[in-house]
PDB file of N, CA and C in Angstrom:
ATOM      1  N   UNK A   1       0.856  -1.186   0.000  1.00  0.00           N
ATOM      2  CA  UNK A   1       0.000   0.000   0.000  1.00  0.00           C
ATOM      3  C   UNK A   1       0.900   1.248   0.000  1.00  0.00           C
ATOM      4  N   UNK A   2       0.792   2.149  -0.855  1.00  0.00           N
ATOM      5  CA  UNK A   2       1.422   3.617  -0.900  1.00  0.00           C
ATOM      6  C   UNK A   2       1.256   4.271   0.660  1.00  0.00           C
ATOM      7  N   UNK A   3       2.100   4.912   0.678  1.00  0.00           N
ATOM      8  CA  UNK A   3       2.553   6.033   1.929  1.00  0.00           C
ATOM      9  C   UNK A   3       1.431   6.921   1.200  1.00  0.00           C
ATOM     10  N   UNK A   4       0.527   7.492   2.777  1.00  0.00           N
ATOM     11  CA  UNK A   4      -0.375   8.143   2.504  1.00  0.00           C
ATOM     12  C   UNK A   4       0.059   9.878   3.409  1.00  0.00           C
ATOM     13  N   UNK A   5       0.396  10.549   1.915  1.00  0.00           N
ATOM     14  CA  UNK A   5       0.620  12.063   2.839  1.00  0.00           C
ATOM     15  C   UNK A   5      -0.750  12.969   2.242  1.00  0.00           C
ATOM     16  N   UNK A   6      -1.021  14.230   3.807  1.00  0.00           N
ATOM     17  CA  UNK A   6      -2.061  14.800   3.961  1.00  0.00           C
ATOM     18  C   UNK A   6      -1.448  16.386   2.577  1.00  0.00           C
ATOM     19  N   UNK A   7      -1.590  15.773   1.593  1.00  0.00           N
ATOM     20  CA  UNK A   7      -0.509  17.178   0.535  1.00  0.00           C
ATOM     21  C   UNK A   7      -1.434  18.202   0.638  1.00  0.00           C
ATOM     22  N   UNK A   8      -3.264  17.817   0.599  1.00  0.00           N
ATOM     23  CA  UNK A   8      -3.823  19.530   0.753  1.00  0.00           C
ATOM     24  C   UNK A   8      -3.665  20.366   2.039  1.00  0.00           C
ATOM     25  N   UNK A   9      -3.530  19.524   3.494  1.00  0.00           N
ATOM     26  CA  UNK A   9      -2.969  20.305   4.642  1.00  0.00           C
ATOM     27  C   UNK A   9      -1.646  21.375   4.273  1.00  0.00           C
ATOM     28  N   UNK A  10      -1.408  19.928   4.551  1.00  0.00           N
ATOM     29  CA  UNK A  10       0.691  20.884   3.938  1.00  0.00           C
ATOM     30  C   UNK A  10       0.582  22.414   2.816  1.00  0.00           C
ATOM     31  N   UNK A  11      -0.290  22.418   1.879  1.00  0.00           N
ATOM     32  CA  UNK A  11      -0.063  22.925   1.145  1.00  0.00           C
ATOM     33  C   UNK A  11      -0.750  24.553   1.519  1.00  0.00           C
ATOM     34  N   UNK A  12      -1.835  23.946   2.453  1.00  0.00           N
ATOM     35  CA  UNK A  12      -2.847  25.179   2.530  1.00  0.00           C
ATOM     36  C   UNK A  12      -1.608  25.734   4.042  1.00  0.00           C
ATOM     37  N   UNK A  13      -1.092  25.559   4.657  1.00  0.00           N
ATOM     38  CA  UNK A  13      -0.055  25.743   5.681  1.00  0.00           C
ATOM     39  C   UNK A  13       0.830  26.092   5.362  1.00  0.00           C
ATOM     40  N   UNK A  14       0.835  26.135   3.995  1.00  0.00           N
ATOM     41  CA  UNK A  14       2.152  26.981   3.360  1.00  0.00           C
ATOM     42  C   UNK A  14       1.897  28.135   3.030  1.00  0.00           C
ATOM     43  N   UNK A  15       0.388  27.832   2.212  1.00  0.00           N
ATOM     44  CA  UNK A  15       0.375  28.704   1.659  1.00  0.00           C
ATOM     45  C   UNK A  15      -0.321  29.959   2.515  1.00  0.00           C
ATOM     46  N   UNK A  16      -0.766  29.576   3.954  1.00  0.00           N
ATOM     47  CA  UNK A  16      -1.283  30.667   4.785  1.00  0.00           C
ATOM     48  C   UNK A  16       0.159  31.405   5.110  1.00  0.00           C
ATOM     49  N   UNK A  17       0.877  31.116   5.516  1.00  0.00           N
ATOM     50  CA  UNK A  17       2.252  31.517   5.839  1.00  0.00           C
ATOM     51  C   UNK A  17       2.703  32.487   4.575  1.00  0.00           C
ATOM     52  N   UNK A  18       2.526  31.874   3.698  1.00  0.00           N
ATOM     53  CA  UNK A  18       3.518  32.660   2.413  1.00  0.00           C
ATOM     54  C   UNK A  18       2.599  33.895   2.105  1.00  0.00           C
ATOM     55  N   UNK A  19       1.151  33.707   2.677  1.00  0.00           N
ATOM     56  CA  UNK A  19       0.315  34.672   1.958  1.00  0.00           C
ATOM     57  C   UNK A  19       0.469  35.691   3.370  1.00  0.00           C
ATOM     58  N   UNK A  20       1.070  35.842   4.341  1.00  0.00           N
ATOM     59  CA  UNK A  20       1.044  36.496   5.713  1.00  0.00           C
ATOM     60  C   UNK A  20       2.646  37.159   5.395  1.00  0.00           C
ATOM     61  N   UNK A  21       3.438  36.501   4.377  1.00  0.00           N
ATOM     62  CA  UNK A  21       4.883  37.389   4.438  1.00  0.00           C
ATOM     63  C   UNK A  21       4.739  37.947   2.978  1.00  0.00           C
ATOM     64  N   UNK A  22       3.439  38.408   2.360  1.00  0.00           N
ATOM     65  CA  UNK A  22       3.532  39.055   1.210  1.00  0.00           C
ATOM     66  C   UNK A  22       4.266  41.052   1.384  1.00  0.00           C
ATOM     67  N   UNK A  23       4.552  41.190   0.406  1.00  0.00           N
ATOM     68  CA  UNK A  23       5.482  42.556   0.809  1.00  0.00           C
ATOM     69  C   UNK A  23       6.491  42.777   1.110  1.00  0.00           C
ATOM     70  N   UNK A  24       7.484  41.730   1.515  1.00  0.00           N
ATOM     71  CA  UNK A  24       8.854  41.139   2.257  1.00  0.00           C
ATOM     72  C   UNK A  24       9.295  41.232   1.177  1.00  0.00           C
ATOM     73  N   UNK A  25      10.814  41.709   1.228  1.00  0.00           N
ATOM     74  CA  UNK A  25      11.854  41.886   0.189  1.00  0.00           C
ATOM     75  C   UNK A  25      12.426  40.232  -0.252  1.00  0.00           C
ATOM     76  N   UNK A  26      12.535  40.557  -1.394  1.00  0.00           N
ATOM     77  CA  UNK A  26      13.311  39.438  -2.044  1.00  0.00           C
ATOM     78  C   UNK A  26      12.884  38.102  -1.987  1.00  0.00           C
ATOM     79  N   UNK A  27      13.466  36.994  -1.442  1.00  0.00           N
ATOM     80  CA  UNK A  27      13.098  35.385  -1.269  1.00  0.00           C
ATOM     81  C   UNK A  27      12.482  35.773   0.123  1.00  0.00           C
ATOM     82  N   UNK A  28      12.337  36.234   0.430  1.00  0.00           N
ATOM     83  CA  UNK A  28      11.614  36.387   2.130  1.00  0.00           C
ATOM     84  C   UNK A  28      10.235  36.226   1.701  1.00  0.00           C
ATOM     85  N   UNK A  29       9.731  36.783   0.654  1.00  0.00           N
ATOM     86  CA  UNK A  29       8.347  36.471   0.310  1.00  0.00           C
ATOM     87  C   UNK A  29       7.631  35.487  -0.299  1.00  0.00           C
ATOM     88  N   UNK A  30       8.203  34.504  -0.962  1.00  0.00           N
ATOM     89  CA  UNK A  30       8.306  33.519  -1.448  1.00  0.00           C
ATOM     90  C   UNK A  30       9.156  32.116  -1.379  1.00  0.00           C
ATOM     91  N   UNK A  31      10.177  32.370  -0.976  1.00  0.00           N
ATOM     92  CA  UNK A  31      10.417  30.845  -0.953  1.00  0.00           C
ATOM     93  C   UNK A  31      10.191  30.188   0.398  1.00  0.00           C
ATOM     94  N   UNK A  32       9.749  29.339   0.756  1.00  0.00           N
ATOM     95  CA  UNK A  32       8.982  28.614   1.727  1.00  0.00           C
ATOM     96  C   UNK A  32       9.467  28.887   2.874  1.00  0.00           C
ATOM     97  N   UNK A  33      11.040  28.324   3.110  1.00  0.00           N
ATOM     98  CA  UNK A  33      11.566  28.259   4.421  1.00  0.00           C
ATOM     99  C   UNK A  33      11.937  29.721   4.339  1.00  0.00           C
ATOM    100  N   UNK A  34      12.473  30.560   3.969  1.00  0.00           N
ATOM    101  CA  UNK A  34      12.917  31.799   3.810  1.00  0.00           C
ATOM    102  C   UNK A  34      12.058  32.609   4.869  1.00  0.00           C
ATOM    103  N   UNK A  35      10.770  32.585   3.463  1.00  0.00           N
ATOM    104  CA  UNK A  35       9.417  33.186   4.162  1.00  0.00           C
ATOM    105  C   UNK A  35       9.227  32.860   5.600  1.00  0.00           C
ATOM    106  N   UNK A  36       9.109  31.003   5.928  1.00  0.00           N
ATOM    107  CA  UNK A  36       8.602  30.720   7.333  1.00  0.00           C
ATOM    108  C   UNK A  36       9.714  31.505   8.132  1.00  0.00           C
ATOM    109  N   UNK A  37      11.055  31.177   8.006  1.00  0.00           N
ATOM    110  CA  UNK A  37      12.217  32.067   8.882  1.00  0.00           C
ATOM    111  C   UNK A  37      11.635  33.174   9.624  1.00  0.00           C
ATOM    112  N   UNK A  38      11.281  33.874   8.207  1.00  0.00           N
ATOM    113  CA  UNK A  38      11.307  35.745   9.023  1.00  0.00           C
ATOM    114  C   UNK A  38      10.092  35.854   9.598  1.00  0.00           C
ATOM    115  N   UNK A  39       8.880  35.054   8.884  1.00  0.00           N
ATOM    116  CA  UNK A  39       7.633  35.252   9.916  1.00  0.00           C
ATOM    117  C   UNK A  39       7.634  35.318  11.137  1.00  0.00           C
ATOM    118  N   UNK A  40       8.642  33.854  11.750  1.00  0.00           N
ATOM    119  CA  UNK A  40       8.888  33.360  13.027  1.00  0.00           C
ATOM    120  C   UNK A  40       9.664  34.356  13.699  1.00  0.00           C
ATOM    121  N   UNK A  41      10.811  35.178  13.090  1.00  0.00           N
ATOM    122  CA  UNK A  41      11.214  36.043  13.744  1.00  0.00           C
ATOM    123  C   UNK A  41      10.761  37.048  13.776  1.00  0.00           C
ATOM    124  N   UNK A  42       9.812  37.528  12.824  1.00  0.00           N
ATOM    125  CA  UNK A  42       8.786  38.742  13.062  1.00  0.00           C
ATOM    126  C   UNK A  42       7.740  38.254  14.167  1.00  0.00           C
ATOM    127  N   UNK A  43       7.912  37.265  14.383  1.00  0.00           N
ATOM    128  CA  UNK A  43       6.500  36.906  16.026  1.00  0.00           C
ATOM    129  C   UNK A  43       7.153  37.773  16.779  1.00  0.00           C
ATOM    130  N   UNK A  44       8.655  36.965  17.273  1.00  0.00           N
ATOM    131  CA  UNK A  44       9.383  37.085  18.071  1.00  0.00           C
ATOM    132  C   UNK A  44       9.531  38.766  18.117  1.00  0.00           C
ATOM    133  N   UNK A  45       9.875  39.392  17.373  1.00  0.00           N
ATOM    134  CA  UNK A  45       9.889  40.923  17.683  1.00  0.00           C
ATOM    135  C   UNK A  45       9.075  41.372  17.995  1.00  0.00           C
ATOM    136  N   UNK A  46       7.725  41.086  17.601  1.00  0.00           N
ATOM    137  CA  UNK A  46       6.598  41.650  18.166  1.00  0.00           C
ATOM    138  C   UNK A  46       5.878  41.442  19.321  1.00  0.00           C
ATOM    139  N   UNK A  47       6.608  40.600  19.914  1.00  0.00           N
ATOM    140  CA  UNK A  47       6.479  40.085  21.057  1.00  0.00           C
ATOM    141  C   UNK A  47       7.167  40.706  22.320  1.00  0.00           C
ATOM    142  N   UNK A  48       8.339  40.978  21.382  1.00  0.00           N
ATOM    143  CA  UNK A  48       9.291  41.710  22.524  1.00  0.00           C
ATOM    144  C   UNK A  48       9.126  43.289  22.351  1.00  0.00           C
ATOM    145  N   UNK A  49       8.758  43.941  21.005  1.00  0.00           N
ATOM    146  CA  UNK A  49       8.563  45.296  21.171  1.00  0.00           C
ATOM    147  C   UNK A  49       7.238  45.758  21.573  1.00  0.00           C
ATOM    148  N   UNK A  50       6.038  44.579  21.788  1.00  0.00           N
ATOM    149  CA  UNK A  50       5.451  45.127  22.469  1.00  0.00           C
ATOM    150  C   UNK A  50       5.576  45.569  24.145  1.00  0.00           C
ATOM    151  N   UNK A  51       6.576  45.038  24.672  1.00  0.00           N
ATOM    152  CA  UNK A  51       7.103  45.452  26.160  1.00  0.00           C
ATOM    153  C   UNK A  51       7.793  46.586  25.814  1.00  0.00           C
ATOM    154  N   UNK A  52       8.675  46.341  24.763  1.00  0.00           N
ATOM    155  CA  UNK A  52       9.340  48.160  24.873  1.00  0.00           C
ATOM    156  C   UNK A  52       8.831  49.160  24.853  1.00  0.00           C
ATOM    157  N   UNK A  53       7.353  48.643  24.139  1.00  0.00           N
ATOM    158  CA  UNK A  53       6.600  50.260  23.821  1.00  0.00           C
ATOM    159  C   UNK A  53       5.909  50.953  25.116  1.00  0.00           C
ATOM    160  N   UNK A  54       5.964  49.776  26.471  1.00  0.00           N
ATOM    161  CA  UNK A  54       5.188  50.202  27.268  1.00  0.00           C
ATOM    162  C   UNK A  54       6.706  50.840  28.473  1.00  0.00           C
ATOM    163  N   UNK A  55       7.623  50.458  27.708  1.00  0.00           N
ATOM    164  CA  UNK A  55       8.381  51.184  28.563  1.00  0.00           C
ATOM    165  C   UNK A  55       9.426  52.719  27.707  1.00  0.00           C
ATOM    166  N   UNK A  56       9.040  52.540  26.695  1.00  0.00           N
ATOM    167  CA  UNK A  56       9.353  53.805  25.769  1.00  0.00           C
ATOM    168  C   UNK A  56       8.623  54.837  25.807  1.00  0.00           C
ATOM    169  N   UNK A  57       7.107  54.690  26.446  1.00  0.00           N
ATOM    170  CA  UNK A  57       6.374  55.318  26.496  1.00  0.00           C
ATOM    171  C   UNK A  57       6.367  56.279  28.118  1.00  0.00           C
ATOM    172  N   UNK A  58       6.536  55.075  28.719  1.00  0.00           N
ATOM    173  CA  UNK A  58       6.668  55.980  30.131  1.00  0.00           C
ATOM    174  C   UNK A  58       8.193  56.659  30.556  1.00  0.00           C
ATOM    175  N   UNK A  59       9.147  56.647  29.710  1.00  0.00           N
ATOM    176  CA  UNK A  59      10.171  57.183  29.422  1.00  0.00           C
ATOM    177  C   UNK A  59       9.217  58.577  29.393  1.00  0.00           C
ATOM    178  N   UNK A  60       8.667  58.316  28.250  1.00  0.00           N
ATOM    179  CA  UNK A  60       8.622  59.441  27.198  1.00  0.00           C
ATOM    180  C   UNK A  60       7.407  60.830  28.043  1.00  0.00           C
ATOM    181  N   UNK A  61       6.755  59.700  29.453  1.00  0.00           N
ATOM    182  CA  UNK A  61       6.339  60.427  29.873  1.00  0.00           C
ATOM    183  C   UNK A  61       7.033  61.095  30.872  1.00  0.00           C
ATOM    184  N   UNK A  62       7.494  60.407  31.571  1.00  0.00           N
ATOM    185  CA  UNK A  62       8.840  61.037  32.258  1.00  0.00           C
ATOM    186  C   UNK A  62       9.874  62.487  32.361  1.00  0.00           C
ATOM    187  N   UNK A  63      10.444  62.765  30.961  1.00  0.00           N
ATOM    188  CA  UNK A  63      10.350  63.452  30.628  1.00  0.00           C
ATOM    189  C   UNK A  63       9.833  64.348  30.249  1.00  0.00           C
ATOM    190  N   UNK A  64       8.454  64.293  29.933  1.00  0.00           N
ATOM    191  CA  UNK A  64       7.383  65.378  29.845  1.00  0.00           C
ATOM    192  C   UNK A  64       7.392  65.999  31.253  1.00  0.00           C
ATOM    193  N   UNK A  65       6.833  65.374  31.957  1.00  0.00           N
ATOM    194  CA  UNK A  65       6.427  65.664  33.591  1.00  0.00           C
ATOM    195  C   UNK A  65       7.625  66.711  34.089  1.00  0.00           C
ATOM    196  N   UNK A  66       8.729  66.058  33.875  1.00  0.00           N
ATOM    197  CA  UNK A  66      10.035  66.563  34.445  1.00  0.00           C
ATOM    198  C   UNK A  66      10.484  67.920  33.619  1.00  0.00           C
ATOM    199  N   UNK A  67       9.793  68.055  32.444  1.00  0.00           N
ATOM    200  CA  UNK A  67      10.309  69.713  31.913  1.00  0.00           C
ATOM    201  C   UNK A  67       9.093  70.320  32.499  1.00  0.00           C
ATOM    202  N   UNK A  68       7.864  70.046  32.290  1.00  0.00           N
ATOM    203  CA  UNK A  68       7.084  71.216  33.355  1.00  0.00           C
ATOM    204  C   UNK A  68       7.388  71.332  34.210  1.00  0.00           C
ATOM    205  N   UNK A  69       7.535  70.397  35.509  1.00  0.00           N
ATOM    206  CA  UNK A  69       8.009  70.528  36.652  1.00  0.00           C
ATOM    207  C   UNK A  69       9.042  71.504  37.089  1.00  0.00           C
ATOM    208  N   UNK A  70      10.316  71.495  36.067  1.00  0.00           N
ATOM    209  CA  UNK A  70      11.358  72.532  35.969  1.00  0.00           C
ATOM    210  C   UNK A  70      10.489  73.711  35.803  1.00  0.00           C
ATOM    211  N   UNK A  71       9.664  74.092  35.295  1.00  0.00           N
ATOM    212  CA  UNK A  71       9.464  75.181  34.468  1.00  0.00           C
ATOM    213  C   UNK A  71       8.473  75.707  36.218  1.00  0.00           C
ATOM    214  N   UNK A  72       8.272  75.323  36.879  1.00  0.00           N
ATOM    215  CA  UNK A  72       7.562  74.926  38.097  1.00  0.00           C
ATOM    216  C   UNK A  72       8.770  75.311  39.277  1.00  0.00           C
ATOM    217  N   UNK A  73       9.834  75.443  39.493  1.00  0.00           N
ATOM    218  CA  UNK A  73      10.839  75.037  40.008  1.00  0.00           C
ATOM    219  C   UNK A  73      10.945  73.913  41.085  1.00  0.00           C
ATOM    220  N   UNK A  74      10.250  72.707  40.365  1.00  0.00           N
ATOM    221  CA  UNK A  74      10.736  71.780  40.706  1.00  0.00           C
ATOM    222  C   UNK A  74      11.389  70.560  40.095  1.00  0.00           C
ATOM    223  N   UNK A  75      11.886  69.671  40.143  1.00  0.00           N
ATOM    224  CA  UNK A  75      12.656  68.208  39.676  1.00  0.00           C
ATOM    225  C   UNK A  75      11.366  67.398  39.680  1.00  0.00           C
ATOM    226  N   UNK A  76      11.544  66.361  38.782  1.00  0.00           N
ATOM    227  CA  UNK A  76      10.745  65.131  38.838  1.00  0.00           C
ATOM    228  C   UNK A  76      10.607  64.433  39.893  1.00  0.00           C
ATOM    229  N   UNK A  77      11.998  64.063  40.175  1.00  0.00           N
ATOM    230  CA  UNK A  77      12.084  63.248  41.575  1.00  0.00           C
ATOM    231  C   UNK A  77      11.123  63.944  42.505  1.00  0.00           C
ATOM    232  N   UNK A  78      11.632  65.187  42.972  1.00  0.00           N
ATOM    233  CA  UNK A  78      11.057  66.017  44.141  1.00  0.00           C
ATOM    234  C   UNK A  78       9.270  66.030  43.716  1.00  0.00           C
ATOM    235  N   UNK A  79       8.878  66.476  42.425  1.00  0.00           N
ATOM    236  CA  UNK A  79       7.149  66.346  42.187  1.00  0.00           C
ATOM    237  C   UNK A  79       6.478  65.367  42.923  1.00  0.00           C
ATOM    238  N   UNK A  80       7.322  63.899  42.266  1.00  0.00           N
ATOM    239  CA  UNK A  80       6.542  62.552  42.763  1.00  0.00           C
ATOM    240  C   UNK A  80       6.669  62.562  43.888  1.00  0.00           C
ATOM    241  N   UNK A  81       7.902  62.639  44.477  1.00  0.00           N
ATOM    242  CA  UNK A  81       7.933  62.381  46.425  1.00  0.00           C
ATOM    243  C   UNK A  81       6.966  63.018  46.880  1.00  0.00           C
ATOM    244  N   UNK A  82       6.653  64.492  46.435  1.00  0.00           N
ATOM    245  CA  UNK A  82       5.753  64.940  46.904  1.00  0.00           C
ATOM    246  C   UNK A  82       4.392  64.571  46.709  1.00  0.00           C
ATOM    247  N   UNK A  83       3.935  63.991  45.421  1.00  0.00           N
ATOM    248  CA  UNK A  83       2.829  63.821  45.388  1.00  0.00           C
ATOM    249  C   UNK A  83       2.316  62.523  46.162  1.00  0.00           C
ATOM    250  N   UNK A  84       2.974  61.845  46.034  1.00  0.00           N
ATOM    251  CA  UNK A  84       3.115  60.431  47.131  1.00  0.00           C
ATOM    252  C   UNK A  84       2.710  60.476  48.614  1.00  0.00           C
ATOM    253  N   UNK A  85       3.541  61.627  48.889  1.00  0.00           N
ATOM    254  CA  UNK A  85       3.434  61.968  50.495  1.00  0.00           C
ATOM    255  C   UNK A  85       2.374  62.368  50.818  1.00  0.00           C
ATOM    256  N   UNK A  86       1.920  63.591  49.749  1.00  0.00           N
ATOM    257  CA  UNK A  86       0.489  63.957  49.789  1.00  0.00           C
ATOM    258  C   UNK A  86      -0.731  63.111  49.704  1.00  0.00           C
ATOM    259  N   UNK A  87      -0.305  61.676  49.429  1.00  0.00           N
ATOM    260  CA  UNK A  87      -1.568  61.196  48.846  1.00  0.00           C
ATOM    261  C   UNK A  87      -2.462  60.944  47.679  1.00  0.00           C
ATOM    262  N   UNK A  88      -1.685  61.963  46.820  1.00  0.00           N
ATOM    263  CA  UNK A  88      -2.114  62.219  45.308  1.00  0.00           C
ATOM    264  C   UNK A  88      -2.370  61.377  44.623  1.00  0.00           C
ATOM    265  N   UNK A  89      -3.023  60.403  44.366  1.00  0.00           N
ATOM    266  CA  UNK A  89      -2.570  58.973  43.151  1.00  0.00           C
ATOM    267  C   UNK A  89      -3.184  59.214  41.928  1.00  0.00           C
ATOM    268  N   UNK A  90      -2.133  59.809  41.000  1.00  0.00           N
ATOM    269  CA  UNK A  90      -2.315  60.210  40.070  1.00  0.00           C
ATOM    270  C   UNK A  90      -1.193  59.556  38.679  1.00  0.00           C
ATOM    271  N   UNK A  91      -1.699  59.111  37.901  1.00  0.00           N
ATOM    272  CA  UNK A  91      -0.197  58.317  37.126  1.00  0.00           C
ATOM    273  C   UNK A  91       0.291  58.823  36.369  1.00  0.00           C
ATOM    274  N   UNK A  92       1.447  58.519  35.530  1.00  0.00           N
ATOM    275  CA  UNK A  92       2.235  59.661  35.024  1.00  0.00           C
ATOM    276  C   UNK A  92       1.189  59.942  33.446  1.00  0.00           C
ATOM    277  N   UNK A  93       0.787  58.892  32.857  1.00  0.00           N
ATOM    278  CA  UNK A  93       0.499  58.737  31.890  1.00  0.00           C
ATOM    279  C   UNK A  93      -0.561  60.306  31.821  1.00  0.00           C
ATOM    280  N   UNK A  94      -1.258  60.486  32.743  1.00  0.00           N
ATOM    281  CA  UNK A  94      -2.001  61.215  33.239  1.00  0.00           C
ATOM    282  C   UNK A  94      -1.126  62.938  33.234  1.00  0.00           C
ATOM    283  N   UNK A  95      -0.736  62.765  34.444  1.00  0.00           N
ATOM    284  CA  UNK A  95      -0.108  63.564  34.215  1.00  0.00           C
ATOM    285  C   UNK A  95       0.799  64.404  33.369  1.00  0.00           C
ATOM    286  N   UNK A  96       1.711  63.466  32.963  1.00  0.00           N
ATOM    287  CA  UNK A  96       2.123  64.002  31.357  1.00  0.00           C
ATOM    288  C   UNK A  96       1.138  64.861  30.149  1.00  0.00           C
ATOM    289  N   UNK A  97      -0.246  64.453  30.078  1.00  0.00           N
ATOM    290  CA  UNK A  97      -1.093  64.589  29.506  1.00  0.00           C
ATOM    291  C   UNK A  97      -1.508  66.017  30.087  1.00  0.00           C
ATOM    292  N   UNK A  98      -1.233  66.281  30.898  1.00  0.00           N
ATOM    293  CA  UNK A  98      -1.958  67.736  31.797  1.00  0.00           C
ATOM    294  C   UNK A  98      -0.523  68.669  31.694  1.00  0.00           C
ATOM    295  N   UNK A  99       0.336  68.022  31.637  1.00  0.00           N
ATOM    296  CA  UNK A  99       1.906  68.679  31.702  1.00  0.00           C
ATOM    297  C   UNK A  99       1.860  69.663  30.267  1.00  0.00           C
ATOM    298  N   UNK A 100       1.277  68.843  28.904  1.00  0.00           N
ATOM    299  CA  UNK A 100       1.848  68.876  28.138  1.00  0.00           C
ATOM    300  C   UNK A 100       0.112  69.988  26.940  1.00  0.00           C
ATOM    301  N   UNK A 101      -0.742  69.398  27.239  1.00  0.00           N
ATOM    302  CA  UNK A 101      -1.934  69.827  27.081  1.00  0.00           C
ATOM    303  C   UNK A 101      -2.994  70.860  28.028  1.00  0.00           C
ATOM    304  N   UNK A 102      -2.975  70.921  29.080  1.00  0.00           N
ATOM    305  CA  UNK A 102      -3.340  72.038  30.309  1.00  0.00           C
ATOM    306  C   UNK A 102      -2.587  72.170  31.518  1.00  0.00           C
ATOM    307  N   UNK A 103      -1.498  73.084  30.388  1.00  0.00           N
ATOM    308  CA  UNK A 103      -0.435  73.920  31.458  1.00  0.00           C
ATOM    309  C   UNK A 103      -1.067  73.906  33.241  1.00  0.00           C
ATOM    310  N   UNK A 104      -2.241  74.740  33.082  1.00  0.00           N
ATOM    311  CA  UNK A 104      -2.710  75.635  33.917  1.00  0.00           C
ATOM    312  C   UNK A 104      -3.330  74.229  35.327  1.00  0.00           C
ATOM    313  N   UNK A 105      -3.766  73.220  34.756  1.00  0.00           N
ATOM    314  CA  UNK A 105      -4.364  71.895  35.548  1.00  0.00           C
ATOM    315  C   UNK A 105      -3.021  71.594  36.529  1.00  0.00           C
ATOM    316  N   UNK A 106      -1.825  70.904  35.345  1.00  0.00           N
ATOM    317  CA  UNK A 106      -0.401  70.567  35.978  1.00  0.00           C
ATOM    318  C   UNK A 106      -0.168  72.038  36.959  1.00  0.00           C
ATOM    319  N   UNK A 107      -0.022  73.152  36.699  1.00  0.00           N
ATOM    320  CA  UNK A 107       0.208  74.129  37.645  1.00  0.00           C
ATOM    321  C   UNK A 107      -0.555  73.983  39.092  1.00  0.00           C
ATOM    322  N   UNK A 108      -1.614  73.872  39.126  1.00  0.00           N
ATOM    323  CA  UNK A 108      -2.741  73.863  40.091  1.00  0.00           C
ATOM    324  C   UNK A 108      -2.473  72.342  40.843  1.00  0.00           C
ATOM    325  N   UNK A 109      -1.708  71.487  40.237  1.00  0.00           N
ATOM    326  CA  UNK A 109      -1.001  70.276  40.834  1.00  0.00           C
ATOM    327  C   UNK A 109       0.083  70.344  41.438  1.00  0.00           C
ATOM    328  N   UNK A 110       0.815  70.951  40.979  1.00  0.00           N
ATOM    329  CA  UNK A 110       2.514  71.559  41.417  1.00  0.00           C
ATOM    330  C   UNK A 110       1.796  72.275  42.703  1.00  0.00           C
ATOM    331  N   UNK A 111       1.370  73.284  42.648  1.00  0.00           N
ATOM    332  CA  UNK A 111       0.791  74.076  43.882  1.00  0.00           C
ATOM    333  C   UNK A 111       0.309  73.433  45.050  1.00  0.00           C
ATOM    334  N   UNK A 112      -0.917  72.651  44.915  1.00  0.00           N
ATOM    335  CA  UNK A 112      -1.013  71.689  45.734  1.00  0.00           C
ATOM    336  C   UNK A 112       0.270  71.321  46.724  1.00  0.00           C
ATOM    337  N   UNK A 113       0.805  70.357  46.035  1.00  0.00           N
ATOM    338  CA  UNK A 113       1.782  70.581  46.597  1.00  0.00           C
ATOM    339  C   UNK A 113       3.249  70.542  47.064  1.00  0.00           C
ATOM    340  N   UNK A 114       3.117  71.713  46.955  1.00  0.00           N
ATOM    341  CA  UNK A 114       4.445  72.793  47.286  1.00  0.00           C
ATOM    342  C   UNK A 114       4.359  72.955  48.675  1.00  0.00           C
TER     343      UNK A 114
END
């Protein structure tokens, strides 16, 4: 009896793959293993830059907070200690957003307290 292989699986498994790395330069888009390669390592990056973005971001707020604050005469460090102490629970994401969009809100926060 012939060896029985599943060729329309295999084929439709290729061809979902090959049709997911369309746009890819060169043999990356077409030739089988090529294609599967970079898919697999395009998981993998997207896997890992989705953690960076959540820490690129609060960088990014960080710095926001910390030039109003100057402009405030205070430091970042010194804002948060203070707002902490006070009780304030307010997150940066937030804040940044008031830092950067209603001067006058972040001011009335700084004041608080000072």
């Amino acid at each position: 009896m012939p060896r029985s292989v599943n060729h329309v699986a295999s084929r439709a498994k290729r061809k979902r793959i090959l049709k997911l790395t369309r746009g890819y330069y060169g043999a990356r888009k077409n030739v089988w293993t090529v294609a599967k390669n970079t898919w697999e390592k395009g998981l993998l990056y997207a896997f890992r830059d989705r953690r960076n973005k959540k820490r690129n971001f609060r960088a990014l707020w960080i710095q926001r907070i910390n030039a109003a604050a100057r402009l405030e005469g205070l430091s970042y460090s010194r804002l948060m200690g203070a707002l902490h102490a006070k009780g304030i629970e307010i997150n940066r994401k937030v804040l940044a957003d008031l830092a950067m969009n209603h001067p006058e809100a972040f001011k009335a926060i700084v004041e608080k307290v000072k």
